[in-house]
Protein backbone atom coordinates (compact mmCIF):
# COMPACT_ATOMS: atom_id res chain seq x y z
CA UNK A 1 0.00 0.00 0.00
CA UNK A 2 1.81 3.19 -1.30
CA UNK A 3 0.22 6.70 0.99
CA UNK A 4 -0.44 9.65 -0.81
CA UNK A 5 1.39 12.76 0.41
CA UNK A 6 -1.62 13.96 1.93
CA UNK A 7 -2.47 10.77 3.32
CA UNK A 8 0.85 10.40 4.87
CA UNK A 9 0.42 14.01 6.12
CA UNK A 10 -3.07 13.05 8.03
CA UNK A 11 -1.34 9.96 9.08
CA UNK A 12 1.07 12.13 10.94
CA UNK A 13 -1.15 14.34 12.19
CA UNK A 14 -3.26 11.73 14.29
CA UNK A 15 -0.48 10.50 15.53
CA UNK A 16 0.99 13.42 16.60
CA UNK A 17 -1.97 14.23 18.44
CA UNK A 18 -2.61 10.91 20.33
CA UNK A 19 0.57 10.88 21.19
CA UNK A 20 0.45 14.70 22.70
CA UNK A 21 -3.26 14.65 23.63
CA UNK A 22 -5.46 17.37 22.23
CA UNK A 23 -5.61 19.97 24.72
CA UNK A 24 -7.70 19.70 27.68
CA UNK A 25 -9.67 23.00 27.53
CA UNK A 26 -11.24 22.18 24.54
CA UNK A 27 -14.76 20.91 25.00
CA UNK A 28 -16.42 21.01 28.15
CA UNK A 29 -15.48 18.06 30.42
CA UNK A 30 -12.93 19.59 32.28
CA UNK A 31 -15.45 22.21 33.52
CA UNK A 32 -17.97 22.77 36.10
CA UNK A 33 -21.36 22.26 35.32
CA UNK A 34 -22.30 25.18 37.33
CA UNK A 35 -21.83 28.38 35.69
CA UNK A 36 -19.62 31.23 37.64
CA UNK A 37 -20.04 35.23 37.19
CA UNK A 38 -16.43 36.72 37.07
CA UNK A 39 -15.71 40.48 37.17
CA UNK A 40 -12.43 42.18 36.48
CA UNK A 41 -10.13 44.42 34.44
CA UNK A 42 -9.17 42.96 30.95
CA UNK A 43 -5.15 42.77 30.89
CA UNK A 44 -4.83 40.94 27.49
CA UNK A 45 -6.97 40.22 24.60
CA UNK A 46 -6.27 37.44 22.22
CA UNK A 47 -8.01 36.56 18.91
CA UNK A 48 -5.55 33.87 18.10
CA UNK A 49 -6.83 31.00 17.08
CA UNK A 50 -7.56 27.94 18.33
CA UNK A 51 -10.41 29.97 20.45
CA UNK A 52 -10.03 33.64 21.52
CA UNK A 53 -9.29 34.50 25.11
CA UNK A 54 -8.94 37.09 27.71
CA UNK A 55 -7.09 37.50 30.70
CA UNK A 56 -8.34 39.16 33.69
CA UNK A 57 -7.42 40.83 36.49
CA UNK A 58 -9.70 39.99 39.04
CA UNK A 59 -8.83 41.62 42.42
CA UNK A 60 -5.35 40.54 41.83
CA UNK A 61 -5.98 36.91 40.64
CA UNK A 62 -5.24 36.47 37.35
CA UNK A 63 -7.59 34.41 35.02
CA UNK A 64 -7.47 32.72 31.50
CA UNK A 65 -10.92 33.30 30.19
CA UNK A 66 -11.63 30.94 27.05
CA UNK A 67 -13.92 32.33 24.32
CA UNK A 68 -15.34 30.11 21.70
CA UNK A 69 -13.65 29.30 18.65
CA UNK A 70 -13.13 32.49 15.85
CA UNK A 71 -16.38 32.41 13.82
CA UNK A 72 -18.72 31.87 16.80
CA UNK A 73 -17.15 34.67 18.84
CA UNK A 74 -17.33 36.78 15.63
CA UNK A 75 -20.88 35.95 15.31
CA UNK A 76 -21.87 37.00 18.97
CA UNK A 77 -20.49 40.31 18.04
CA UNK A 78 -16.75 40.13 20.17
CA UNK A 79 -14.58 41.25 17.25
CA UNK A 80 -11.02 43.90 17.39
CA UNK A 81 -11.96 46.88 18.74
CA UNK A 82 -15.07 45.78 20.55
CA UNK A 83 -13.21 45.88 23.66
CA UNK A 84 -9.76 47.82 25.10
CA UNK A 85 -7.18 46.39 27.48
CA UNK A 86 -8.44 48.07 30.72
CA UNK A 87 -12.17 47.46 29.92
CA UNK A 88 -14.14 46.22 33.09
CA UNK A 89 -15.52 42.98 32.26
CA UNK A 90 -18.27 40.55 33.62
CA UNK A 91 -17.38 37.25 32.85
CA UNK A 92 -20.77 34.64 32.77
CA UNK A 93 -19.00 30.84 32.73
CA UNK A 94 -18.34 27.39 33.27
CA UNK A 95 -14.55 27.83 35.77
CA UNK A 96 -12.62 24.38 35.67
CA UNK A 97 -12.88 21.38 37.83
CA UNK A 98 -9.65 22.34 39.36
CA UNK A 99 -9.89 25.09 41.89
CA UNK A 100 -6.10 25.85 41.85
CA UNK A 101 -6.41 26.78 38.28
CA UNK A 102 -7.79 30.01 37.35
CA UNK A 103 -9.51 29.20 33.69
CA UNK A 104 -12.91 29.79 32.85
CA UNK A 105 -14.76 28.82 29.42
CA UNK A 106 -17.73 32.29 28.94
CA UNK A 107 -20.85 31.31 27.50
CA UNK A 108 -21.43 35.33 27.81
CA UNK A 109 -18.83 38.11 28.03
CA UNK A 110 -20.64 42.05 29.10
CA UNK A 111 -18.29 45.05 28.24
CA UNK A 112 -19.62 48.44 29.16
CA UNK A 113 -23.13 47.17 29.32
CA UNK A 114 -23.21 45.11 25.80
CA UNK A 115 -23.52 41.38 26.18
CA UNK A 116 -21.68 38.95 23.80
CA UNK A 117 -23.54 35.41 24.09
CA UNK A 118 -20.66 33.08 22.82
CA UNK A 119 -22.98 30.93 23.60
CA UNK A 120 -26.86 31.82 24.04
CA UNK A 121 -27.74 28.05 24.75
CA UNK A 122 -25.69 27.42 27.16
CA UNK A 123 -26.40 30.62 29.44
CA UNK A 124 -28.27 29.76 32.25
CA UNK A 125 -29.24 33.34 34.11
């Protein structure tokens, strides 16, 4: 059986990531069910891909808030310029399973009174 360079390519791939394990904050398992307001000061804003992100300053802890992936926070209206380093922000969330670790996953992001629903079915007011 002869791969095609493409083939080979996807071959690699898959075994490049079960060997290094996809990352864990992808999905939802390694969060709480219960959903978590956060409110801080935005230090850094990211819309790198695999999924945009935030970190904020809240009272002095410093948190990794995961957005969702490019297109679906583009959709919910979180593009450049929709929000500043310095911003306050109100975080609406899933935080992780681990308490020691200061990530979050929003399902809703609110920026000077606008709310971007990252995801609307998820948000449980």
């Amino acid at each position: 059986m002869v791969l095609k360079p493409l083939s080979l390519l996807s071959a690699l791939s898959l075994v490049v990531l079960a060997a290094t394990g996809a990352p864990a904050h992808h999905g939802w398992s390694w969060a709480e069910g219960e959903q978590t307001e956060l409110k801080g000061i935005i230090r850094e804003i990211s819309f790198a891909p695999p999924h945009p992100s935030l970190v904020v300053d809240a009272g002095g802890e410093i948190w990794q808030v995961d957005l969702a992936n490019p297109g679906q926070t583009q959709r919910a209206g979180f593009v450049p310029g929709a929000a500043e380093v310095g911003d306050e922000v109100t975080v609406l969330g899933n935080r992780s399973r681990d308490p020691a670790e200061k990530l979050m996953k929003a399902v809703r992001i609110t920026i000077s009174g606008r709310n971007f629903d990252l995801y609307p079915d998820r948000i449980r007011d």
